[in-house]
C-alpha atoms as a PDB file:
ATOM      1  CA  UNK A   1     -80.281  37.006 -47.353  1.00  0.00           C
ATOM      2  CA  UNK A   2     -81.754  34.644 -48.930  1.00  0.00           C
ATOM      3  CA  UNK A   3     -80.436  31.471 -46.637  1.00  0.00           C
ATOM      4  CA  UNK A   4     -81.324  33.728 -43.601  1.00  0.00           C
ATOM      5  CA  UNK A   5     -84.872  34.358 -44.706  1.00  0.00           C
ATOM      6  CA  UNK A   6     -85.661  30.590 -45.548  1.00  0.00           C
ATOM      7  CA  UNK A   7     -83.988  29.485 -42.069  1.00  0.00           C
ATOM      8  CA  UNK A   8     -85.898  32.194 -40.021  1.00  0.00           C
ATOM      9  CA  UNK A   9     -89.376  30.429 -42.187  1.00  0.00           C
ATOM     10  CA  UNK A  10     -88.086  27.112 -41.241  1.00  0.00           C
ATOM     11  CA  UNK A  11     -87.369  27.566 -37.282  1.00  0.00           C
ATOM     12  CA  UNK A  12     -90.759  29.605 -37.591  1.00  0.00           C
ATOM     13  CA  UNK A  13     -92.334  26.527 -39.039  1.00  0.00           C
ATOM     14  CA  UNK A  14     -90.883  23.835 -36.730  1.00  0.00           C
ATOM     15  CA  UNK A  15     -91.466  25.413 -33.000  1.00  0.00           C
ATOM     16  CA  UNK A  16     -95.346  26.375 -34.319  1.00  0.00           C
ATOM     17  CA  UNK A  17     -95.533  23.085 -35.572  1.00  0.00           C
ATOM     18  CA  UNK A  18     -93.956  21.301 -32.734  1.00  0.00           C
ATOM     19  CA  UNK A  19     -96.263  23.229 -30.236  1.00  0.00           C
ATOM     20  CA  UNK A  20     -99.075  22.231 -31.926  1.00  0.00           C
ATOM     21  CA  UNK A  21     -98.107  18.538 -31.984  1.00  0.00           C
ATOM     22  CA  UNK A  22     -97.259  19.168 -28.253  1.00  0.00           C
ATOM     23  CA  UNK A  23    -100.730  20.996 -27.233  1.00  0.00           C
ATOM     24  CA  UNK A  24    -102.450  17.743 -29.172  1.00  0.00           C
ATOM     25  CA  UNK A  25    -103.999  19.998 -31.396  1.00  0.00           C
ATOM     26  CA  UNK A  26    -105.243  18.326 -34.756  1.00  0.00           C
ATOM     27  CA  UNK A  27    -103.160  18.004 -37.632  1.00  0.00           C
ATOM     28  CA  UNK A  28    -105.039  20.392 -39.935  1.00  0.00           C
ATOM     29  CA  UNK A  29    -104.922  23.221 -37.180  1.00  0.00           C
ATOM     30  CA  UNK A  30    -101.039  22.226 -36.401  1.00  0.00           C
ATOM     31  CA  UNK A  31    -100.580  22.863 -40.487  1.00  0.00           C
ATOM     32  CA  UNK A  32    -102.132  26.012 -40.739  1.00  0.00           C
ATOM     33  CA  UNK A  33    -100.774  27.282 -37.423  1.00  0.00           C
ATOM     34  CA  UNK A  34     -97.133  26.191 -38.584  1.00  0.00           C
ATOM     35  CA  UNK A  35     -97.727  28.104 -41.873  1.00  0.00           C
ATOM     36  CA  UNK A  36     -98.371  31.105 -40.755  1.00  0.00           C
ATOM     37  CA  UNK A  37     -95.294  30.652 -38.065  1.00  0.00           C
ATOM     38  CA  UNK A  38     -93.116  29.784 -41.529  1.00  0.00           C
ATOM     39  CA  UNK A  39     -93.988  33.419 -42.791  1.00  0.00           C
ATOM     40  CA  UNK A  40     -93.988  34.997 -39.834  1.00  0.00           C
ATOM     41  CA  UNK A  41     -90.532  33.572 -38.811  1.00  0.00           C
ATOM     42  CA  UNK A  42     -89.096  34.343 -42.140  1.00  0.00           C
ATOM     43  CA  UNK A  43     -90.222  38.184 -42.099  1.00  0.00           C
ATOM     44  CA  UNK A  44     -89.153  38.281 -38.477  1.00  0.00           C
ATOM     45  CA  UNK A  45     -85.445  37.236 -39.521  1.00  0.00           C
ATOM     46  CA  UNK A  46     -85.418  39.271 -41.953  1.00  0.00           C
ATOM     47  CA  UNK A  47     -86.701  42.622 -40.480  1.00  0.00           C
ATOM     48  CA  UNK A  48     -83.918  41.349 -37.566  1.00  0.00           C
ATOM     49  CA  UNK A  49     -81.185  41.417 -40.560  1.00  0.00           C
ATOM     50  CA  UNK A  50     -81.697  44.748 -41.934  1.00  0.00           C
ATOM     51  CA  UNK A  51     -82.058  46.125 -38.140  1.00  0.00           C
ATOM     52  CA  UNK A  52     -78.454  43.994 -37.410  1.00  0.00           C
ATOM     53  CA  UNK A  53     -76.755  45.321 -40.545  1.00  0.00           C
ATOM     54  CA  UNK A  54     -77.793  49.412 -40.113  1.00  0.00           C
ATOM     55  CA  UNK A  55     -76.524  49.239 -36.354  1.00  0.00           C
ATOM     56  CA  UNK A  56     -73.378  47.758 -38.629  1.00  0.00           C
ATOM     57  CA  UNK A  57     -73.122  50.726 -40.893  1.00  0.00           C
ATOM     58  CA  UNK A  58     -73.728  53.244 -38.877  1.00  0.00           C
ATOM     59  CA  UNK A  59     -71.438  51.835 -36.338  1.00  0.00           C
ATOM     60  CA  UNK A  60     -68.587  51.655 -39.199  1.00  0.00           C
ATOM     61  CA  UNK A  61     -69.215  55.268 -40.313  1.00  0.00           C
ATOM     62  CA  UNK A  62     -68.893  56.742 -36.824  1.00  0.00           C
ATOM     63  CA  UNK A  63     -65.606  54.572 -36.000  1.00  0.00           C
ATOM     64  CA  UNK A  64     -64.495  56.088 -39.461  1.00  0.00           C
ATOM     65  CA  UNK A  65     -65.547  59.711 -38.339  1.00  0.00           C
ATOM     66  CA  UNK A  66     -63.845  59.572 -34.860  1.00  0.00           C
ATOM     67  CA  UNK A  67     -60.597  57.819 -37.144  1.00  0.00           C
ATOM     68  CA  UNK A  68     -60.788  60.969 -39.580  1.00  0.00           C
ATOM     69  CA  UNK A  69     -61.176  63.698 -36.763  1.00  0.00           C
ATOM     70  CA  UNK A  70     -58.225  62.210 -34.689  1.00  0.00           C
ATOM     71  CA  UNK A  71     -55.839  61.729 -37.824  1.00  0.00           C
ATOM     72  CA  UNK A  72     -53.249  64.205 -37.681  1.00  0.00           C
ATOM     73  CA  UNK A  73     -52.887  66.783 -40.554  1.00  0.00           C
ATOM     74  CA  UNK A  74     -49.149  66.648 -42.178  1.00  0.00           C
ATOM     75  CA  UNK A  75     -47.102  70.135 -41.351  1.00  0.00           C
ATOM     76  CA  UNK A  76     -46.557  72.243 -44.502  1.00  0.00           C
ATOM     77  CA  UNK A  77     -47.447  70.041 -47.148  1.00  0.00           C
ATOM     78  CA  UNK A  78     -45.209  66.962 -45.742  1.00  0.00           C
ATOM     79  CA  UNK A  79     -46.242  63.432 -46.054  1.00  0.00           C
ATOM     80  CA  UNK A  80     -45.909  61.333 -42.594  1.00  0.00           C
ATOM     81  CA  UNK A  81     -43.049  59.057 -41.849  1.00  0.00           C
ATOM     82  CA  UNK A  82     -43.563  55.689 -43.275  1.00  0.00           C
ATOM     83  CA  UNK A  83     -45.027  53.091 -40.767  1.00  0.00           C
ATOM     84  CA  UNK A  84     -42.249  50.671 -38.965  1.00  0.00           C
ATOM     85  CA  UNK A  85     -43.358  47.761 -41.527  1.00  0.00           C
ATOM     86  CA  UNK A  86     -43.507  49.543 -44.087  1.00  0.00           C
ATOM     87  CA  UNK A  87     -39.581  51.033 -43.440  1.00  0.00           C
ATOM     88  CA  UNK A  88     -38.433  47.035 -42.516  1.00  0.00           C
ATOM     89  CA  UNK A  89     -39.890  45.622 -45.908  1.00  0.00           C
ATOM     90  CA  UNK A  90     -38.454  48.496 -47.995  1.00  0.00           C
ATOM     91  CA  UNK A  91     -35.214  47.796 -46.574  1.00  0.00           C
ATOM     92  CA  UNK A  92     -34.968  44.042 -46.458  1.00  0.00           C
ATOM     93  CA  UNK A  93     -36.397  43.165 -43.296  1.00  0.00           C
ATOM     94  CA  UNK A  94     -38.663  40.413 -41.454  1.00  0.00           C
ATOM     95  CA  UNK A  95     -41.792  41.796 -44.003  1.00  0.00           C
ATOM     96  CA  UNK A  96     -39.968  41.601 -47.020  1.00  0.00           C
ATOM     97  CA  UNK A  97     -38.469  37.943 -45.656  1.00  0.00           C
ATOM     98  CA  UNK A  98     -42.533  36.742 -45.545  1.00  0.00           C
ATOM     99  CA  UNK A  99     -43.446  38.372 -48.713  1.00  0.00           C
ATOM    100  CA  UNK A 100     -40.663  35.996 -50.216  1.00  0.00           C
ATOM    101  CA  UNK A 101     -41.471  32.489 -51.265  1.00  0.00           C
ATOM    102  CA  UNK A 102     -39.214  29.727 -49.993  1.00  0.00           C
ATOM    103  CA  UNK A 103     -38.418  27.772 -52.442  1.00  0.00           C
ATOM    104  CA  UNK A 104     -38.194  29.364 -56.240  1.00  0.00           C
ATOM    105  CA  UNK A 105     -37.146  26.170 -57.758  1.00  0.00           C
ATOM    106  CA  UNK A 106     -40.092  24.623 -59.428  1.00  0.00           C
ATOM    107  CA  UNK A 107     -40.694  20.736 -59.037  1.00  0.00           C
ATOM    108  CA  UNK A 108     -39.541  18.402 -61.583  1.00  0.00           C
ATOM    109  CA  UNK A 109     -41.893  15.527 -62.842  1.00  0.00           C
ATOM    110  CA  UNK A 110     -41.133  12.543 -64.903  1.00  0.00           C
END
């Protein structure tokens, strides 16, 4: 948040500051002006952040909702069949291959 905050002061900074320069403004006035575009960039960024990161959440928690609704409830007290992968590792398959390093043997030095 941090990093986000002192980039959104610094862009904020720079284009009020390069407009300034630009309009041929003086430099006192182009200082100012570019300080008060530094704050106002950095509380624009992060108002922006906390806006990006609710639509995140609550995005998450309805995916998760929909996901918990369309789950299907075990019959009588039985637990699902295991996954495919799951089943293949267990017995020795392709997953349990990749889960196994290639070479135990551990590298001699001198």
């Amino acid at each position: 948040m941090k990093s986000l905050f002192l980039t959104g002061g610094f862009a904020g900074f720079f284009l009020c500051a390069a407009t300034g320069l630009w309009a041929g403004r003086p430099p006192d006035l182009v200082l100012r002006d570019a300080a008060l575009g530094c704050l106002t960039g950095a509380l624009l960024v992060q108002w922006f952040w906390s806006v990006l990161l609710r639509g995140f959440q609550e995005t998450l928690m309805a995916r998760r909702r929909a996901a918990a609704q369309e789950a299907p409830k075990p019959a009588h007290g039985r637990t699902p069949p295991a996954a495919p992968v799951a089943a293949a590792a267990a017995n020795g398959g392709p997953a349990a291959s990749r889960a196994t390093p290639l070479s135990t043997s551990k590298p001699t030095t001198r």
